[in-house]
PDB file of N, CA and C in Angstrom:
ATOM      1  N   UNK A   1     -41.417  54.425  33.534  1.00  0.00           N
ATOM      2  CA  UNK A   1     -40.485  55.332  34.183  1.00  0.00           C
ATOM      3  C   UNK A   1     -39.967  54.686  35.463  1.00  0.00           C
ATOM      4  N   UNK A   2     -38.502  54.748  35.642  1.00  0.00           N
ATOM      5  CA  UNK A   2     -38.016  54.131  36.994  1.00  0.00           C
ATOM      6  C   UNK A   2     -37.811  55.075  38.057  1.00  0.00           C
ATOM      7  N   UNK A   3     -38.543  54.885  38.885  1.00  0.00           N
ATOM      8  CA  UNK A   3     -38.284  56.296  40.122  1.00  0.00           C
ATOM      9  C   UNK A   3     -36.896  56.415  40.420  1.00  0.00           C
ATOM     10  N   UNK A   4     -36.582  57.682  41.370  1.00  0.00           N
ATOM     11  CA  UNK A   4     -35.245  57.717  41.680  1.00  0.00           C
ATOM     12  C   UNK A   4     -35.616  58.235  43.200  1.00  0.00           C
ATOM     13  N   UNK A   5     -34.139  58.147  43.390  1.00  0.00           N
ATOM     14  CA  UNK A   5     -34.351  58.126  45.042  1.00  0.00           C
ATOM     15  C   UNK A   5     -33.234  58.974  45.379  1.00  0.00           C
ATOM     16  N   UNK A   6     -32.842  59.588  46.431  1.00  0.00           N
ATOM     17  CA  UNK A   6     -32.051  60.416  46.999  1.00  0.00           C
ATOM     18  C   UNK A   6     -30.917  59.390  48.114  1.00  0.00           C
ATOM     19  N   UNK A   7     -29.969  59.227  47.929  1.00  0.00           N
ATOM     20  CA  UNK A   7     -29.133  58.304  48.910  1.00  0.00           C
ATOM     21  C   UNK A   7     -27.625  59.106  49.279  1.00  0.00           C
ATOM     22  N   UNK A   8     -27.152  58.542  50.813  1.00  0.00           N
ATOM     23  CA  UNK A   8     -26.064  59.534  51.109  1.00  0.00           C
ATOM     24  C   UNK A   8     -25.295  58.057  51.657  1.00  0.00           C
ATOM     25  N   UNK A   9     -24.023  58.212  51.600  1.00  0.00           N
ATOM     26  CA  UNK A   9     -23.304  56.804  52.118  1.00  0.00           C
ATOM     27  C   UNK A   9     -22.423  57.182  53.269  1.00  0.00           C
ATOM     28  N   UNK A  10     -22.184  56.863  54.114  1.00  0.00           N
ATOM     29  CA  UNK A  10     -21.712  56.991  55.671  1.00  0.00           C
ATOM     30  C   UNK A  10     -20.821  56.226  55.798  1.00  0.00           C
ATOM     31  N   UNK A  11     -19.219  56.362  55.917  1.00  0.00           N
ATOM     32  CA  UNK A  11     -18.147  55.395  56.459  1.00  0.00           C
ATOM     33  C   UNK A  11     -18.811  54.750  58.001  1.00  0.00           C
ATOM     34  N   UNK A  12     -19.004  53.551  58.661  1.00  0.00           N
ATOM     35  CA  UNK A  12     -18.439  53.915  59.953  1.00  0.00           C
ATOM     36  C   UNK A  12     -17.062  54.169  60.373  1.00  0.00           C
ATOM     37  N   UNK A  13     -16.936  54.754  61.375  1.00  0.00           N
ATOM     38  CA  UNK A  13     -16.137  55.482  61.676  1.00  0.00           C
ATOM     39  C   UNK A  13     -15.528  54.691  63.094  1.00  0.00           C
ATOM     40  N   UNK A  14     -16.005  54.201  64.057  1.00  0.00           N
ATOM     41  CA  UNK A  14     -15.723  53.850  65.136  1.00  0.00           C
ATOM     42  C   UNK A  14     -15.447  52.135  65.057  1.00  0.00           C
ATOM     43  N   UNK A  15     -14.597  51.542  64.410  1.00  0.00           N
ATOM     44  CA  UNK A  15     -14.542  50.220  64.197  1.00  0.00           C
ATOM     45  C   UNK A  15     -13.801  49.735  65.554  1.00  0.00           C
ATOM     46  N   UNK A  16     -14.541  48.592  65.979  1.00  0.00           N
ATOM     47  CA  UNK A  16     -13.916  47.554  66.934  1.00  0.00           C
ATOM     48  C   UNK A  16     -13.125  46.225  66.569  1.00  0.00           C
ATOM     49  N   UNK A  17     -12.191  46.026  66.849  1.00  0.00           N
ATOM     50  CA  UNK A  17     -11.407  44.087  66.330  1.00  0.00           C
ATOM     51  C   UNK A  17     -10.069  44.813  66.816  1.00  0.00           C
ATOM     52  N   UNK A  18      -9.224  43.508  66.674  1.00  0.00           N
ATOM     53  CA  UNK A  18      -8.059  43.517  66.895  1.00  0.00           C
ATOM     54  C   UNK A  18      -6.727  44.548  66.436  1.00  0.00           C
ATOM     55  N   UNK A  19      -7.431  45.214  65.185  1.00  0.00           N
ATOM     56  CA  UNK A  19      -6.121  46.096  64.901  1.00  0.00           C
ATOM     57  C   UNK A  19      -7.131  47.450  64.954  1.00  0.00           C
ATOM     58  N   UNK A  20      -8.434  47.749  65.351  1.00  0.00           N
ATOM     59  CA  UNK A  20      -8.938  48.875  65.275  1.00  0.00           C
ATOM     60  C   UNK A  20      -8.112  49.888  66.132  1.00  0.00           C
ATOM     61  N   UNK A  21      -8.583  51.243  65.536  1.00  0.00           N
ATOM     62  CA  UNK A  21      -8.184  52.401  66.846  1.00  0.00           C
ATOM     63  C   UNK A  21      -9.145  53.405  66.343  1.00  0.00           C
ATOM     64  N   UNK A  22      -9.882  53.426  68.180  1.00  0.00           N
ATOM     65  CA  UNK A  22     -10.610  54.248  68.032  1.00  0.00           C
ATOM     66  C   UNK A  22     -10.901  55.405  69.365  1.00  0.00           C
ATOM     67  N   UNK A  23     -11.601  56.402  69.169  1.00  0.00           N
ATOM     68  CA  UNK A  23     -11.689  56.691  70.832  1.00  0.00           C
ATOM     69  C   UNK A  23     -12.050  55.282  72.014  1.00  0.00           C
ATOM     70  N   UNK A  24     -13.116  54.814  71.735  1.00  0.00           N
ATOM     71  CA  UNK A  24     -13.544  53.603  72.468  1.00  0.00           C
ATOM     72  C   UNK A  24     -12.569  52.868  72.840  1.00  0.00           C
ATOM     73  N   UNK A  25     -11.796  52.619  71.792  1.00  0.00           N
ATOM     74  CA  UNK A  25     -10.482  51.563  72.280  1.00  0.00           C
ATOM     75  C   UNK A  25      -9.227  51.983  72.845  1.00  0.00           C
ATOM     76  N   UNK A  26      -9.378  53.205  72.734  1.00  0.00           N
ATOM     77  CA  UNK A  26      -8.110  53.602  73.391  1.00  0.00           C
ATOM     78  C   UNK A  26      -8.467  54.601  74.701  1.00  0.00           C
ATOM     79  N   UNK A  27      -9.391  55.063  74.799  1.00  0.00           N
ATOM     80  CA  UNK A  27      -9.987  55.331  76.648  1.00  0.00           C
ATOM     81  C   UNK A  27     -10.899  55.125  77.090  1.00  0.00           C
ATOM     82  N   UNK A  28     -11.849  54.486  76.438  1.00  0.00           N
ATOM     83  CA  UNK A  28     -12.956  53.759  77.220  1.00  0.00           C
ATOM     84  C   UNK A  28     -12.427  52.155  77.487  1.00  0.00           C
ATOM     85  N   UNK A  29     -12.158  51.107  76.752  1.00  0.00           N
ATOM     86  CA  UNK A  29     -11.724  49.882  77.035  1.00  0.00           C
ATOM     87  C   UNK A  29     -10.989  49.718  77.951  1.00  0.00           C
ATOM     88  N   UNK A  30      -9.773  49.924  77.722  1.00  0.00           N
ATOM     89  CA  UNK A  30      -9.012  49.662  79.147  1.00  0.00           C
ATOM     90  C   UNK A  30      -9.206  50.146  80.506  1.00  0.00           C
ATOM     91  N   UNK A  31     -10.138  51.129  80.380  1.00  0.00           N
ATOM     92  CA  UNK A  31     -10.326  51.530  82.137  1.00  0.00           C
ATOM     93  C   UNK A  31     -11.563  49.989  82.267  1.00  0.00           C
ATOM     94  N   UNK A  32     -12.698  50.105  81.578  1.00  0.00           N
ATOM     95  CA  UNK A  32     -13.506  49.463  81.833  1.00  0.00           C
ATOM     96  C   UNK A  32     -13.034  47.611  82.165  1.00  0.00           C
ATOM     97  N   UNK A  33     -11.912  47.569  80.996  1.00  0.00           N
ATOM     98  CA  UNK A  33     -11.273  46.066  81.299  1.00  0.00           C
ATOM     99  C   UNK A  33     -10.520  46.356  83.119  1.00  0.00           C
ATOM    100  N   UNK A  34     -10.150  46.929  83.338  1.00  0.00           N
ATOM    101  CA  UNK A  34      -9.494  46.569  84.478  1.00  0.00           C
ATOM    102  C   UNK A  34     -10.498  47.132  85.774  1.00  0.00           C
ATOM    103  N   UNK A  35     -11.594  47.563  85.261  1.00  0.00           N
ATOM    104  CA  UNK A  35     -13.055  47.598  86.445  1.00  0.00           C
ATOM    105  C   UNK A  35     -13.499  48.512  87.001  1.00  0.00           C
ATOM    106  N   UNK A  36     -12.673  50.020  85.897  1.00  0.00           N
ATOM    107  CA  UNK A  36     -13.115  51.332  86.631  1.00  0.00           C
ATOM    108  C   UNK A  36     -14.121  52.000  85.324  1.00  0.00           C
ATOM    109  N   UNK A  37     -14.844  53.082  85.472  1.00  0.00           N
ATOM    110  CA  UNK A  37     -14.914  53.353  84.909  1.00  0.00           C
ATOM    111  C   UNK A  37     -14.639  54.344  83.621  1.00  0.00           C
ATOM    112  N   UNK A  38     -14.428  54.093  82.456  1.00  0.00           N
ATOM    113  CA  UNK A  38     -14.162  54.873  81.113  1.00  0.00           C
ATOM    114  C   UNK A  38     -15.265  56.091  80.832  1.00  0.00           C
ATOM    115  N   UNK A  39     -14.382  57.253  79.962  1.00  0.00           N
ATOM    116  CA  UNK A  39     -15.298  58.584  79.765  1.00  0.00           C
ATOM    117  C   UNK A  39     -14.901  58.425  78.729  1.00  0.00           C
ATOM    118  N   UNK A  40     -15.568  59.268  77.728  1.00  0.00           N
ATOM    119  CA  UNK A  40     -15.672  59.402  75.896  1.00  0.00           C
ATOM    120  C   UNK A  40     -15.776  60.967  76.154  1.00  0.00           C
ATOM    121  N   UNK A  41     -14.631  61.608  75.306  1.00  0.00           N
ATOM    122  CA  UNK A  41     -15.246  62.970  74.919  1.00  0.00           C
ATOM    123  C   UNK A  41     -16.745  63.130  73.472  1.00  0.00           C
ATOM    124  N   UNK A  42     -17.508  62.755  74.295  1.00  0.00           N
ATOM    125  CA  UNK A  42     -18.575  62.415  72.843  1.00  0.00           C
ATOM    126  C   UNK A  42     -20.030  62.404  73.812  1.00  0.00           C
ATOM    127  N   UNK A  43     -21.221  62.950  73.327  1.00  0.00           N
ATOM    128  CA  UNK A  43     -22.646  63.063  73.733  1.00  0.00           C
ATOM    129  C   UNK A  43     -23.219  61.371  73.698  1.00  0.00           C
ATOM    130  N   UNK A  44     -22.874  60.950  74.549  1.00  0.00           N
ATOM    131  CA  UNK A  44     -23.583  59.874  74.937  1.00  0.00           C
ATOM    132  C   UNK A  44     -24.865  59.612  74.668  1.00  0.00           C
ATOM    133  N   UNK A  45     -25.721  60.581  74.779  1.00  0.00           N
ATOM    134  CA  UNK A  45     -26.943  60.809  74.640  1.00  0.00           C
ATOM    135  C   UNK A  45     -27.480  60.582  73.033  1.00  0.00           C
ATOM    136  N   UNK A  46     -26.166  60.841  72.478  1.00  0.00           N
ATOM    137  CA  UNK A  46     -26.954  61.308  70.682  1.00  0.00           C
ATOM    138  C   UNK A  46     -26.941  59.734  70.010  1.00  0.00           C
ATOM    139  N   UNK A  47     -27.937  59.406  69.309  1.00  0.00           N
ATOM    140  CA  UNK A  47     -27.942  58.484  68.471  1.00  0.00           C
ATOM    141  C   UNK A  47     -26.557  57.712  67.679  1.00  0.00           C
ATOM    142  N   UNK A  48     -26.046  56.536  68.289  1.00  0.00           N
ATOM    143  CA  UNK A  48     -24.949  56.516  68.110  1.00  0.00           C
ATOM    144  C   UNK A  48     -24.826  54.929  67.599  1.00  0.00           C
ATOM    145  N   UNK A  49     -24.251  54.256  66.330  1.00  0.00           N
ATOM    146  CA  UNK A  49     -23.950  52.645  66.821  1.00  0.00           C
ATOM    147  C   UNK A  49     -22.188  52.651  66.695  1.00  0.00           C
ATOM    148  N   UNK A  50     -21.984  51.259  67.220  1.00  0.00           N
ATOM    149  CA  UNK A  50     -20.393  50.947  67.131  1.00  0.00           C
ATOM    150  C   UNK A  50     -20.529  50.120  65.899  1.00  0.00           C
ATOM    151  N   UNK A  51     -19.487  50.365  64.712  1.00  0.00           N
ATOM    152  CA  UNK A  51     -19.401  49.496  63.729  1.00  0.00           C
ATOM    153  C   UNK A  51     -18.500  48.324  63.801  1.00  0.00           C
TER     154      UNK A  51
END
């Protein structure tokens, strides 16, 4: 008998490179590139990666 398993698949969602758009890239980056600081409407706090 071959076990089975339960699996769920997840886009990322927040992609970084040259043609991305994302919150990150469009109001966090540029404040931070020019040396101020950037805000995210998003819980900083919660378990998060950048794809």
């Amino acid at each position: 008998m071959i076990g089975r398993i339960r699996t769920a698949e997840v886009p990322g969602l927040d992609y970084l490179g040259a043609s991305a758009v994302s919150p990150f890239i469009v109001m966090v980056l540029p404040k931070v590139i020019k040396g101020s600081r950037g805000t995210a409407p998003a819980d900083l706090d919660a378990p998060h990666s950048w794809t």
